[in-house]
C-alpha atoms as a PDB file:
ATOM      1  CA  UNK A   1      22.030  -1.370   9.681  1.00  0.00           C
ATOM      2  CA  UNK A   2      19.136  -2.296   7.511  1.00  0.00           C
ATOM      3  CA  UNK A   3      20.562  -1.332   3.734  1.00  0.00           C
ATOM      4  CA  UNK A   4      17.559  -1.822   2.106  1.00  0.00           C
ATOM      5  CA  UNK A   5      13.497  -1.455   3.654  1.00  0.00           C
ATOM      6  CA  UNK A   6      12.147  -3.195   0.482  1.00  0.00           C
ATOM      7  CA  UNK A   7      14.477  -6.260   0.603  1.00  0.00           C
ATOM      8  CA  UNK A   8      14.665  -6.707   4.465  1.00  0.00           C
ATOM      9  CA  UNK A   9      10.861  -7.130   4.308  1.00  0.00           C
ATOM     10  CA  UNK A  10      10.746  -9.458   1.563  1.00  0.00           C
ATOM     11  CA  UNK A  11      13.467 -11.349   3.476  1.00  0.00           C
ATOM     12  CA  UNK A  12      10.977 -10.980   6.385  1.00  0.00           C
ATOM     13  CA  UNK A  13       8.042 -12.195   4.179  1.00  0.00           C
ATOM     14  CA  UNK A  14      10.132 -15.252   3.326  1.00  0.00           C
ATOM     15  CA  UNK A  15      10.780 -15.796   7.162  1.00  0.00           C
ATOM     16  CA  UNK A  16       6.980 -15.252   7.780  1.00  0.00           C
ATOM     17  CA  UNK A  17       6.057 -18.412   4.883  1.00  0.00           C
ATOM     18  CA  UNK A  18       8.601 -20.606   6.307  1.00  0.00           C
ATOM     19  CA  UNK A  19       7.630 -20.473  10.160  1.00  0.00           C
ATOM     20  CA  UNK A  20       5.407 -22.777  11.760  1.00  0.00           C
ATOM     21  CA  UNK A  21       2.430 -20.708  12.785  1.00  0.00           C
ATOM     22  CA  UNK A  22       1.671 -19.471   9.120  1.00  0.00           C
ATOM     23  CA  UNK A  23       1.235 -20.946   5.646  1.00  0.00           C
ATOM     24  CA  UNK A  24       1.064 -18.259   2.575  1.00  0.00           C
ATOM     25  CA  UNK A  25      -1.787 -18.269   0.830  1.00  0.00           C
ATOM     26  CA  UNK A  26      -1.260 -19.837  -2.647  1.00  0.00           C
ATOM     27  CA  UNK A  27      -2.281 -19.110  -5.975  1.00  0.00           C
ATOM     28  CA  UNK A  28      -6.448 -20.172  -6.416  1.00  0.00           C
ATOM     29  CA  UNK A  29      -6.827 -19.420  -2.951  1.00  0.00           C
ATOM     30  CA  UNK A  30      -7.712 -15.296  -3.368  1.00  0.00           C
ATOM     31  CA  UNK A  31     -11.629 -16.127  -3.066  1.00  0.00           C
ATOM     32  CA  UNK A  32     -11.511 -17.553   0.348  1.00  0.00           C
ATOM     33  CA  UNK A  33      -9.008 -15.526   1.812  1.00  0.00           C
ATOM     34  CA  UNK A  34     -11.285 -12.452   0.620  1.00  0.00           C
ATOM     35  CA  UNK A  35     -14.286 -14.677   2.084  1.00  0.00           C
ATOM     36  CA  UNK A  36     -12.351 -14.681   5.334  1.00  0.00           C
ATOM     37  CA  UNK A  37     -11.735 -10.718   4.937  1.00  0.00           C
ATOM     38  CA  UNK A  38     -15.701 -10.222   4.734  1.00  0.00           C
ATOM     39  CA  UNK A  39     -16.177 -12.581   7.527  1.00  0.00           C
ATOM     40  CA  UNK A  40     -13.884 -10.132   9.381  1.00  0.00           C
ATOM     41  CA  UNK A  41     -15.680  -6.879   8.360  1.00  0.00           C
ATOM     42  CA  UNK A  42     -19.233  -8.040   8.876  1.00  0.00           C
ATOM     43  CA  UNK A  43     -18.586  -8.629  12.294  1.00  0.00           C
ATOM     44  CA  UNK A  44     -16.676  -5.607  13.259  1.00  0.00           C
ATOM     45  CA  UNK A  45     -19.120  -3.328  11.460  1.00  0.00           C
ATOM     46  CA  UNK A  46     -22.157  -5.203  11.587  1.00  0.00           C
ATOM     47  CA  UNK A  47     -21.568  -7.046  14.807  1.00  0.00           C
ATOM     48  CA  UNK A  48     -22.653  -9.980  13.551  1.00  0.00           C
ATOM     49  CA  UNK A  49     -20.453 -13.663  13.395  1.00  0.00           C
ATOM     50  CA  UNK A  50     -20.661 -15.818   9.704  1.00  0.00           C
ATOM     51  CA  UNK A  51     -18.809 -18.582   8.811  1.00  0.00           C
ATOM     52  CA  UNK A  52     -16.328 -17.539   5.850  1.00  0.00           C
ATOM     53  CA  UNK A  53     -16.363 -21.047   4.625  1.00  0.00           C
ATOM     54  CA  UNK A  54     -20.425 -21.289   4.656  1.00  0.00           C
ATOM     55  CA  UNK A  55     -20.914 -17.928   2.725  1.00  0.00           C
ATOM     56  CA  UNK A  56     -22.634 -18.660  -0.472  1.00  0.00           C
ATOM     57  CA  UNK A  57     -22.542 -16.385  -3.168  1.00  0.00           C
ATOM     58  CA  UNK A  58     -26.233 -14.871  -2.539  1.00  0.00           C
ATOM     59  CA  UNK A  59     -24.882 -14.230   0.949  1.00  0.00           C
ATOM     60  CA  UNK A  60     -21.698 -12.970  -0.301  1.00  0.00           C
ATOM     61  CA  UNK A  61     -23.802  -9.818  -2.264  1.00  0.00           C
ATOM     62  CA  UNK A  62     -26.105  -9.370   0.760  1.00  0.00           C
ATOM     63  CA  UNK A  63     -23.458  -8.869   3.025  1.00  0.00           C
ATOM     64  CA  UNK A  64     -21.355  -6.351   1.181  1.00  0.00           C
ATOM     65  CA  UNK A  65     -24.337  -4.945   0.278  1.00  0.00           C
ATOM     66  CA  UNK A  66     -24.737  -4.059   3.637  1.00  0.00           C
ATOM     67  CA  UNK A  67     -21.137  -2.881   4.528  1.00  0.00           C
ATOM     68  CA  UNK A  68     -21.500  -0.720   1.618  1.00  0.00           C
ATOM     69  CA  UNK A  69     -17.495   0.817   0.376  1.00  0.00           C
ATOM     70  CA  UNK A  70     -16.412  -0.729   3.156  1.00  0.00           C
ATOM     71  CA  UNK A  71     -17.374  -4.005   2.031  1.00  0.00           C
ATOM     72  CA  UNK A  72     -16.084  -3.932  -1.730  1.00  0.00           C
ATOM     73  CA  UNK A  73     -13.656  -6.212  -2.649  1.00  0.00           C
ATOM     74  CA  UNK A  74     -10.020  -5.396  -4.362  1.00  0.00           C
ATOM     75  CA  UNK A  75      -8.906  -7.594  -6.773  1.00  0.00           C
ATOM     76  CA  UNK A  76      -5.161  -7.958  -7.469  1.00  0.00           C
ATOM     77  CA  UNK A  77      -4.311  -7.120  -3.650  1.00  0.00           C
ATOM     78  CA  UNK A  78      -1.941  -9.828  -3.660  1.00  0.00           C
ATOM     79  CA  UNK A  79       0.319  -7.197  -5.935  1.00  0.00           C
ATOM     80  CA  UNK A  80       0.610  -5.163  -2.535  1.00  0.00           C
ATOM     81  CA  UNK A  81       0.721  -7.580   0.095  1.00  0.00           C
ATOM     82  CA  UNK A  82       1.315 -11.436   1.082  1.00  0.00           C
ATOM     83  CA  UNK A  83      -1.536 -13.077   2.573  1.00  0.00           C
ATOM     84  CA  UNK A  84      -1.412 -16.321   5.176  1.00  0.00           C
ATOM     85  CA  UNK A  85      -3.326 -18.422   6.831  1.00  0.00           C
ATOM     86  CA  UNK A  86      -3.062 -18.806  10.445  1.00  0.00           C
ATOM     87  CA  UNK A  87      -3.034 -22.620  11.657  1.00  0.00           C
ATOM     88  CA  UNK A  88      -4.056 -23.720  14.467  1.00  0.00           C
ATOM     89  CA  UNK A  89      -1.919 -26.416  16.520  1.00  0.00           C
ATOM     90  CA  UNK A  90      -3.763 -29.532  14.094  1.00  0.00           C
ATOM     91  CA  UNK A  91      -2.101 -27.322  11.026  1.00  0.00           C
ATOM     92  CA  UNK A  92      -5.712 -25.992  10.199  1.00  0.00           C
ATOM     93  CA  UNK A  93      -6.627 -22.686   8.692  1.00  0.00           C
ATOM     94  CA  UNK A  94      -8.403 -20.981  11.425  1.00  0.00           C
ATOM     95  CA  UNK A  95      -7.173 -17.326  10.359  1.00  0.00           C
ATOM     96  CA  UNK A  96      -5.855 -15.107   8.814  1.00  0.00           C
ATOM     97  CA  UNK A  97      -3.141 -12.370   8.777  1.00  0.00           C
ATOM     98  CA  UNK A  98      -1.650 -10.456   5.717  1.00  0.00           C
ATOM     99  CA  UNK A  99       1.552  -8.196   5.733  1.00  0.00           C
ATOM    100  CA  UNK A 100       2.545  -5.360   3.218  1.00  0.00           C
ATOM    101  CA  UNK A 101       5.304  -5.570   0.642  1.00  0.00           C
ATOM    102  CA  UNK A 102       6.835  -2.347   1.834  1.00  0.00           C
ATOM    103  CA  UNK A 103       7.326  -0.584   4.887  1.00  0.00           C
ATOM    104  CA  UNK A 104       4.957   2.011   7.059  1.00  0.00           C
ATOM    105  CA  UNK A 105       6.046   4.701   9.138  1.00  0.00           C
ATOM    106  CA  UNK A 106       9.796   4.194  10.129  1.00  0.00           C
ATOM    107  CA  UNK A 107      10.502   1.179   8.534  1.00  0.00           C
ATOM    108  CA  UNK A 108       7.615  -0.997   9.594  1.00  0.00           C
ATOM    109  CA  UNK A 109       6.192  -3.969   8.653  1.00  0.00           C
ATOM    110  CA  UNK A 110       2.650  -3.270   8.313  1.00  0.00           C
ATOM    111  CA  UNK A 111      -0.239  -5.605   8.981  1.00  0.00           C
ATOM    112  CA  UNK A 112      -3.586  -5.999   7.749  1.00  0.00           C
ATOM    113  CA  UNK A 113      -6.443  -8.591   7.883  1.00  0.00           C
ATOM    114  CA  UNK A 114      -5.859 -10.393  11.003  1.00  0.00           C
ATOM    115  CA  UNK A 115      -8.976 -12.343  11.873  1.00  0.00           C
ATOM    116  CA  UNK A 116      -9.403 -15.731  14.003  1.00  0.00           C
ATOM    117  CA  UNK A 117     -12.577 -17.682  13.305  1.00  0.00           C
ATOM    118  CA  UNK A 118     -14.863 -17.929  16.131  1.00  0.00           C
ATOM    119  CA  UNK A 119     -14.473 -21.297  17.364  1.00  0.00           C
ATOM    120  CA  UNK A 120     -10.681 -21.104  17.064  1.00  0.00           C
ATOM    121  CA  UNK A 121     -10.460 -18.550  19.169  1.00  0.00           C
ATOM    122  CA  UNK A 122      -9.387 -18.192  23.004  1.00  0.00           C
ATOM    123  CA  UNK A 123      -5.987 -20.271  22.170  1.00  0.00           C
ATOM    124  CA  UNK A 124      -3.638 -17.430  21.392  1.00  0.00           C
ATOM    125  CA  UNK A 125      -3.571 -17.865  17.581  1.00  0.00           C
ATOM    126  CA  UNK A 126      -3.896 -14.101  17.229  1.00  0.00           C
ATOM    127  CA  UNK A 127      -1.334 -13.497  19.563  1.00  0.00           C
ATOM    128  CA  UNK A 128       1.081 -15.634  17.792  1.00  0.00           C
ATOM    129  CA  UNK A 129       0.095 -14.472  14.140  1.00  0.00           C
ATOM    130  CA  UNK A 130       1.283 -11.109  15.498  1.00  0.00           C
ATOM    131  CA  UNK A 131       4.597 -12.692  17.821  1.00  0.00           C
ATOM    132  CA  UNK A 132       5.433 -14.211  14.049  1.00  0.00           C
ATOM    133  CA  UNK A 133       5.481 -10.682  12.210  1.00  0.00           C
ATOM    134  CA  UNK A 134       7.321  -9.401  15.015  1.00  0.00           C
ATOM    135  CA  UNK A 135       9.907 -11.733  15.187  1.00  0.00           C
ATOM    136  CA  UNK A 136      10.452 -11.756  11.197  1.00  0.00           C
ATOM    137  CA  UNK A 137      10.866  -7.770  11.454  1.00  0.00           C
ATOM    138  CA  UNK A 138      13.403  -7.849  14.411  1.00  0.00           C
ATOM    139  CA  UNK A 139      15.321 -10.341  12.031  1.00  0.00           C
ATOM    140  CA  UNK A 140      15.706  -8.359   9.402  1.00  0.00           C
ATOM    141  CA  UNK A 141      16.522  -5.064  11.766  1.00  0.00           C
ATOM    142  CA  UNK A 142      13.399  -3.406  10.924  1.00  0.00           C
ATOM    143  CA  UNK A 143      11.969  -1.706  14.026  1.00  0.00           C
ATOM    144  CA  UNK A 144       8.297  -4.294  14.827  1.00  0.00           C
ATOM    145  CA  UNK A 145       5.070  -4.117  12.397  1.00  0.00           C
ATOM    146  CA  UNK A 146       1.777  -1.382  12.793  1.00  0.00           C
ATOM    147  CA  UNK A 147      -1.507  -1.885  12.226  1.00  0.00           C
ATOM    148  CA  UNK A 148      -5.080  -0.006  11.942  1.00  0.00           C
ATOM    149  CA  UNK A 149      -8.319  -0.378  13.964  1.00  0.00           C
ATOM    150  CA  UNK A 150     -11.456   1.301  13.151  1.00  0.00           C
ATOM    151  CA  UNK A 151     -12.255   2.990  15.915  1.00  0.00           C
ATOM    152  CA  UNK A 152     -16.023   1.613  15.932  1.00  0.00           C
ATOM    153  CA  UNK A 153     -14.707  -1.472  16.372  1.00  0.00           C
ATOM    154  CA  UNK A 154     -14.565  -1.125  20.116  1.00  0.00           C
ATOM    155  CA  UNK A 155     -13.563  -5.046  20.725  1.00  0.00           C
ATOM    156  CA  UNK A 156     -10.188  -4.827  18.509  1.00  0.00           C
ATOM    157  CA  UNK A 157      -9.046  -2.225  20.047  1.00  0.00           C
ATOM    158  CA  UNK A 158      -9.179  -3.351  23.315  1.00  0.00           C
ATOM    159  CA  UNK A 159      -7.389  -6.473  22.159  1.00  0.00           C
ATOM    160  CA  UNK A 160      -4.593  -4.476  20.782  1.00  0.00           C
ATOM    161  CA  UNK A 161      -4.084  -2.636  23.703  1.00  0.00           C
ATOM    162  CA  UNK A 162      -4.187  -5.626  26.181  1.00  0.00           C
ATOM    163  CA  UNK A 163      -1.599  -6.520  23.675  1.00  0.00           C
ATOM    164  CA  UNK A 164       0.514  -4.173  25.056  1.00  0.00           C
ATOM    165  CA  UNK A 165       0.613  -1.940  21.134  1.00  0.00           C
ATOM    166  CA  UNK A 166       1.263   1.628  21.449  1.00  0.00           C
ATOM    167  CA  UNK A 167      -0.986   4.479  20.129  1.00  0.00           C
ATOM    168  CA  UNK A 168       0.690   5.978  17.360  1.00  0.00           C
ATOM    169  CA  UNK A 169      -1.924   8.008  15.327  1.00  0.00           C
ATOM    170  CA  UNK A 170      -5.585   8.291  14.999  1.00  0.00           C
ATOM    171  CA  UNK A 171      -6.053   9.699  11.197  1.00  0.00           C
ATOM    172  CA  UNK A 172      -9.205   7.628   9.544  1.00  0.00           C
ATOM    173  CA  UNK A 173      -8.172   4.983  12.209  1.00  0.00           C
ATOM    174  CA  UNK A 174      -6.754   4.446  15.799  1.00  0.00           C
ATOM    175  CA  UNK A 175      -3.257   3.366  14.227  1.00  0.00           C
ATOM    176  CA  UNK A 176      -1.051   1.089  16.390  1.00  0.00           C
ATOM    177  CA  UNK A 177       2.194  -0.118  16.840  1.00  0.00           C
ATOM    178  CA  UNK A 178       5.156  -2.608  18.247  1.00  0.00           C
ATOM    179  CA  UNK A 179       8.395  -1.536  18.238  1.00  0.00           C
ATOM    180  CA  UNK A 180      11.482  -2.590  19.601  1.00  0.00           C
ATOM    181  CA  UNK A 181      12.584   1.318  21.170  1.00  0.00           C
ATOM    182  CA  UNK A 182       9.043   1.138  22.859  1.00  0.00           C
ATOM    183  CA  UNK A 183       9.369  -1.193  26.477  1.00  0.00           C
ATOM    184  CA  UNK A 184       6.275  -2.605  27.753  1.00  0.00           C
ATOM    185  CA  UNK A 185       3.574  -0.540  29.397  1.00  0.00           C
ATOM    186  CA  UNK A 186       0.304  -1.259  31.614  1.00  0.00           C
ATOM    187  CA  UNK A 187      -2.418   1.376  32.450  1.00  0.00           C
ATOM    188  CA  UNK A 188      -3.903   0.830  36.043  1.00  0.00           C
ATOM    189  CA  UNK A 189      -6.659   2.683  37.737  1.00  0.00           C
ATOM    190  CA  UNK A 190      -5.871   3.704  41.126  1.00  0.00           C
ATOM    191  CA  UNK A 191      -7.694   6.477  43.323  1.00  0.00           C
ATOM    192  CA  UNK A 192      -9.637   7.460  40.575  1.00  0.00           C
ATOM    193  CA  UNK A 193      -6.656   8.098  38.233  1.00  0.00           C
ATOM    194  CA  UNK A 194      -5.211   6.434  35.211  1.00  0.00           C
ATOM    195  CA  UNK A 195      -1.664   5.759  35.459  1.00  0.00           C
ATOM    196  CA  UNK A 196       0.041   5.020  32.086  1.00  0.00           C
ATOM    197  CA  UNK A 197       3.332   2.874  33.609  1.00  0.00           C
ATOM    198  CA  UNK A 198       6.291   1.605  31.745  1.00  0.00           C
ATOM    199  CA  UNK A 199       8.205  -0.959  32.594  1.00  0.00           C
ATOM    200  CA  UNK A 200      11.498  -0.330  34.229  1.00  0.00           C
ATOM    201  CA  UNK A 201      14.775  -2.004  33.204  1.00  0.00           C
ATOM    202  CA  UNK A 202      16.087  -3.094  36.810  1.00  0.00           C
ATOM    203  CA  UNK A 203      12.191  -4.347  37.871  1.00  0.00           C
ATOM    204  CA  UNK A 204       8.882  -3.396  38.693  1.00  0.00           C
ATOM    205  CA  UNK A 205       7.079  -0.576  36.636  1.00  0.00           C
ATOM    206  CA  UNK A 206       7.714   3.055  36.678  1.00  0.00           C
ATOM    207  CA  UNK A 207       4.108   5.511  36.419  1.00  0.00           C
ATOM    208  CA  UNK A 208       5.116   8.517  33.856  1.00  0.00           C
ATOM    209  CA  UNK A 209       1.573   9.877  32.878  1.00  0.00           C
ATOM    210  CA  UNK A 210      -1.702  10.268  35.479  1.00  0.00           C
ATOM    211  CA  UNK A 211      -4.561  11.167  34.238  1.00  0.00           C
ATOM    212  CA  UNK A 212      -7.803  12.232  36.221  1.00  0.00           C
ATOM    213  CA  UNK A 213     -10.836  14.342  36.393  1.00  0.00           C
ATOM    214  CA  UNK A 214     -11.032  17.921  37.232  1.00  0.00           C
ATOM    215  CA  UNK A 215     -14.938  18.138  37.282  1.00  0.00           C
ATOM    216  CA  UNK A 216     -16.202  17.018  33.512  1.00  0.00           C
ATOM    217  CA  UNK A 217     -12.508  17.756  32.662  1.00  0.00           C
ATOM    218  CA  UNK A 218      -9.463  16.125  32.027  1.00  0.00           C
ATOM    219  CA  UNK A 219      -6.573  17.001  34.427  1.00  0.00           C
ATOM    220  CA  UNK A 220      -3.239  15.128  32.957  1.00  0.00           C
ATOM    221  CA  UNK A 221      -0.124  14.809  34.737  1.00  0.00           C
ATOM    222  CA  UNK A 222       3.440  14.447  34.003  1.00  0.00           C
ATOM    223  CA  UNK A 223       5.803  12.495  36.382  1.00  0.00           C
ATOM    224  CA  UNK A 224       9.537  13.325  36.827  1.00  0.00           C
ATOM    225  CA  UNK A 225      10.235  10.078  34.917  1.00  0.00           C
ATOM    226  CA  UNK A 226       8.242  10.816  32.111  1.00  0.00           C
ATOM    227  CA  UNK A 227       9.727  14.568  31.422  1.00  0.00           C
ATOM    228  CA  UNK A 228      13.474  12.559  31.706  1.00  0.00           C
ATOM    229  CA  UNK A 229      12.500  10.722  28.826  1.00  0.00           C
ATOM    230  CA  UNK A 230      12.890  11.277  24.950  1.00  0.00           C
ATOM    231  CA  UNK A 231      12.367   9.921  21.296  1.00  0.00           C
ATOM    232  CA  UNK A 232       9.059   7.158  21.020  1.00  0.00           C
ATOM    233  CA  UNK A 233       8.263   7.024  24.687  1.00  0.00           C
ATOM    234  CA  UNK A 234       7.807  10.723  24.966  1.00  0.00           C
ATOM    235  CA  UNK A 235       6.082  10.438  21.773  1.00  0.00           C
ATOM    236  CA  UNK A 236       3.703   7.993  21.834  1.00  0.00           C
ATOM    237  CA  UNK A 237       2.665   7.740  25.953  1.00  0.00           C
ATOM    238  CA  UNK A 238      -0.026  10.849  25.498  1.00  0.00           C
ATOM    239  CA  UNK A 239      -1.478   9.495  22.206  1.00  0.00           C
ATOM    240  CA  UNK A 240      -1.822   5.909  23.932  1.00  0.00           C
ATOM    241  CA  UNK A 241      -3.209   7.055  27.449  1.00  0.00           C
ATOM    242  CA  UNK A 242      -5.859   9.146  25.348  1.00  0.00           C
ATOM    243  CA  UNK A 243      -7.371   6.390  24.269  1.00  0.00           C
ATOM    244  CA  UNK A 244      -7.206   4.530  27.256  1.00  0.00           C
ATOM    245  CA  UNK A 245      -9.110   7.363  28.857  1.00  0.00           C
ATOM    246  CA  UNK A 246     -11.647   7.662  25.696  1.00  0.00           C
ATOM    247  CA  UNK A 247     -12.696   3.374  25.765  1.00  0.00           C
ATOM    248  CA  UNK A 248     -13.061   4.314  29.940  1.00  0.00           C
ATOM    249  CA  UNK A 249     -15.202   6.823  29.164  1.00  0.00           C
ATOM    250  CA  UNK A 250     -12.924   9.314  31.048  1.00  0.00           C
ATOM    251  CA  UNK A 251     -12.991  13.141  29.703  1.00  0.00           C
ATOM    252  CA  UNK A 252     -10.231  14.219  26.867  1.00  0.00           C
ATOM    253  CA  UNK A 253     -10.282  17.928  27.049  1.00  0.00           C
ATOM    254  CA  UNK A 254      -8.198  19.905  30.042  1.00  0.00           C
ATOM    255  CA  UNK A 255     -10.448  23.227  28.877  1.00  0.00           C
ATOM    256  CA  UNK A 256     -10.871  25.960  26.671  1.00  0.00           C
ATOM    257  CA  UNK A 257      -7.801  26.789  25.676  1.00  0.00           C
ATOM    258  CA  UNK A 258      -6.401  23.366  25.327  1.00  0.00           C
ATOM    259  CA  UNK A 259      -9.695  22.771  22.994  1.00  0.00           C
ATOM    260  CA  UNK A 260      -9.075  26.102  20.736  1.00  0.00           C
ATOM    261  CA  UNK A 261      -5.927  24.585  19.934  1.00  0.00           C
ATOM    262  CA  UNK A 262      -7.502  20.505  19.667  1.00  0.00           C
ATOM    263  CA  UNK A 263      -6.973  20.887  15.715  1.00  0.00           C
ATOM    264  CA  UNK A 264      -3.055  20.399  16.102  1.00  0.00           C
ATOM    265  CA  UNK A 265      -3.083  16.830  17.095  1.00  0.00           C
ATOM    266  CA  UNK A 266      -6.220  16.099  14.820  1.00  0.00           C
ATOM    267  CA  UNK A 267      -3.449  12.873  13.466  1.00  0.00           C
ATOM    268  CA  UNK A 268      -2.211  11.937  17.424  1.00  0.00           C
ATOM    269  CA  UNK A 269      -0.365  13.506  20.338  1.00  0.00           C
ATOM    270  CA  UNK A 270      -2.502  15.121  22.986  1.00  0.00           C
ATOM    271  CA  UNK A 271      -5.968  14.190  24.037  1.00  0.00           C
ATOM    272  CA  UNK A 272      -7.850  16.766  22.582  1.00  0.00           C
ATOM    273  CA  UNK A 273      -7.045  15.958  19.404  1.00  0.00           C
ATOM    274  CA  UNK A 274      -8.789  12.199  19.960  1.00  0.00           C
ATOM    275  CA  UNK A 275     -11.613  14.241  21.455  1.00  0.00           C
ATOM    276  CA  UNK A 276     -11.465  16.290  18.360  1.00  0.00           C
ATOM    277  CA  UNK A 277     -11.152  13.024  15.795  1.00  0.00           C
ATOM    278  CA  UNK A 278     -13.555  11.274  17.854  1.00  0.00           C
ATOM    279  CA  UNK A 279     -16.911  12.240  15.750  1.00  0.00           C
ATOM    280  CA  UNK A 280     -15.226  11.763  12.462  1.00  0.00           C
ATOM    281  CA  UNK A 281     -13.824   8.405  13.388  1.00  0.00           C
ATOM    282  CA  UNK A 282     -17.586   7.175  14.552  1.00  0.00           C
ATOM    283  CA  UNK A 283     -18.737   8.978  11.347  1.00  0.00           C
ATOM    284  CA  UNK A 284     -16.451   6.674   9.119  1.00  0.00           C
ATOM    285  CA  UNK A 285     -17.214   3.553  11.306  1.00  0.00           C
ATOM    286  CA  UNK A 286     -20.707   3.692  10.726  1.00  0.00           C
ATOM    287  CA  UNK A 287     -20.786   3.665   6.873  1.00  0.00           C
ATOM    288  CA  UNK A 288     -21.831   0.290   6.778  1.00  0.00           C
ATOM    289  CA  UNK A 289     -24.999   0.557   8.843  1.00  0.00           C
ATOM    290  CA  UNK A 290     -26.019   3.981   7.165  1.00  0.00           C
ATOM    291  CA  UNK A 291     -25.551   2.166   3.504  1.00  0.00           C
ATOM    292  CA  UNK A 292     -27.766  -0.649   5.182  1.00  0.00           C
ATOM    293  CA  UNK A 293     -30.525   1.810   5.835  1.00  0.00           C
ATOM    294  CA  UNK A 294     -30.338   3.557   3.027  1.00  0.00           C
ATOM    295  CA  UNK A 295     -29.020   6.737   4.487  1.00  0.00           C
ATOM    296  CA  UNK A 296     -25.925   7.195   2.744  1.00  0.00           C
END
């Protein structure tokens, strides 16, 4: 039983700086881990790829010019988080990755600023940045790490779920999440349905949501496995499929009355309320190009 969230995670943090996959950033080395966070956010809002270690200080303005709020830098975040570097298998920065000194939602590590250079990427550095933070939660006994995607940023978000994170939320972000009470999943398309499967403990994978098309709507189905099942599972399956469905393009509403009542699950839970986020989540990812133009 974890006694205390704030010093299993700096035990955690400790256990993060001491593996082999990350290095903590050190004191004199805030400016170009914040040049690696722009790097990050030009190219998920702008779409466009810079070299963090190339960006001159005229370049620097332009660019957070651009992004607009989005873009402004935060001195003194080191108070709130550790930063590290992600090496590659030479020992070489090639990303980055920074965790929160306290926990999010029940007792989570959370995670922020994960980014993987361009030409370092394709070897699973990501993948182990986010294996590391795992495996420092799990032990310390606190249950896996979350994270937040905009939702704009189309290209994380797949990554995340390929990852095999659950959808846990979808407040000014699609927030995600790894957690040991939470098995693996897979969504697969089959006869013109998504099925959201989990896996099952003696083999194979079980299907416990399907979700198809009724005309333009959404027709979502619940198998016998899914309504035998309780706690994160049960809570978290809907809120994940939904956005499965929304990144296939697939409709989110079932019909009128399940849209009068879309409001409810405005934060997560049923698909409606992604359908009903939806235009305030593209709103806030497009801040930086509407600062750009001058629209905003």
């Amino acid at each position: 039983m974890v006694r205390s969230w704030d010093a299993a995670v700096e035990r955690a943090q400790d256990g993060l700086a001491a593996g082999p996959r990350l290095r903590a950033a050190v004191e004199g080395e805030e400016r170009r881990f914040a040049l690696w966070d722009l790097a990050s956010l030009v190219e998920g809002g702008l779409g466009e790829l810079v070299d963090p270690d190339a960006l001159t200080p005229g370049a620097e303005r332009t660019w957070r010019e651009r992004l607009g709020e989005s873009g402004r830098e935060w001195p003194g975040g080191e108070l709130y988080r550790r930063r590290y570097w992600v090496l590659d298998a030479d020992g070489a920065v090639a990303g980055t990755v920074a965790v929160d000194n306290w926990t999010k939602g029940p007792g989570q590590l959370a995670v922020s600023s994960l980014y993987v250079r361009p030409r370092a990427r394709g070897r699973g550095l990501a993948s182990g940045a986010l294996d590391a933070v795992y495996e420092a939660a799990a032990a310390q006994g606190l249950p896996g790490y979350r994270l937040e995607a905009h939702w704009s940023w189309r290209p994380a978000v797949r990554y995340y779920l390929r990852r095999g994170l659950w959808v846990v939320g979808w407040r000014g972000a699609v927030e995600l999440a790894r957690m040991p009470q939470l098995p693996p999943y897979r969504v697969r398309e089959e006869d013109g349905r998504l099925l959201l499967m989990v896996a099952d403990p003696r083999g194979g994978w079980v299907p416990i949501l399907a979700a198809g098309c009724e005309g333009d709507r959404l027709r979502l189905d619940e198998t016998a496995h899914y309504r035998g099942t309780d706690g994160w599972v049960h809570e978290y399956a809907r809120s994940t499929l939904a956005v499965h469905l929304a990144l296939a393009g697939r409709p989110l509403v079932r019909g009128p009355q399940w849209w009068a009542e879309a409001w409810r699950w405005a934060d997560g839970g049923e698909p409606e309320g992604l359908a009903y986020r939806i235009e305030q989540l593209e709103a806030h990812g497009r801040r930086p190009q509407l600062a750009d133009s001058g629209d905003g």
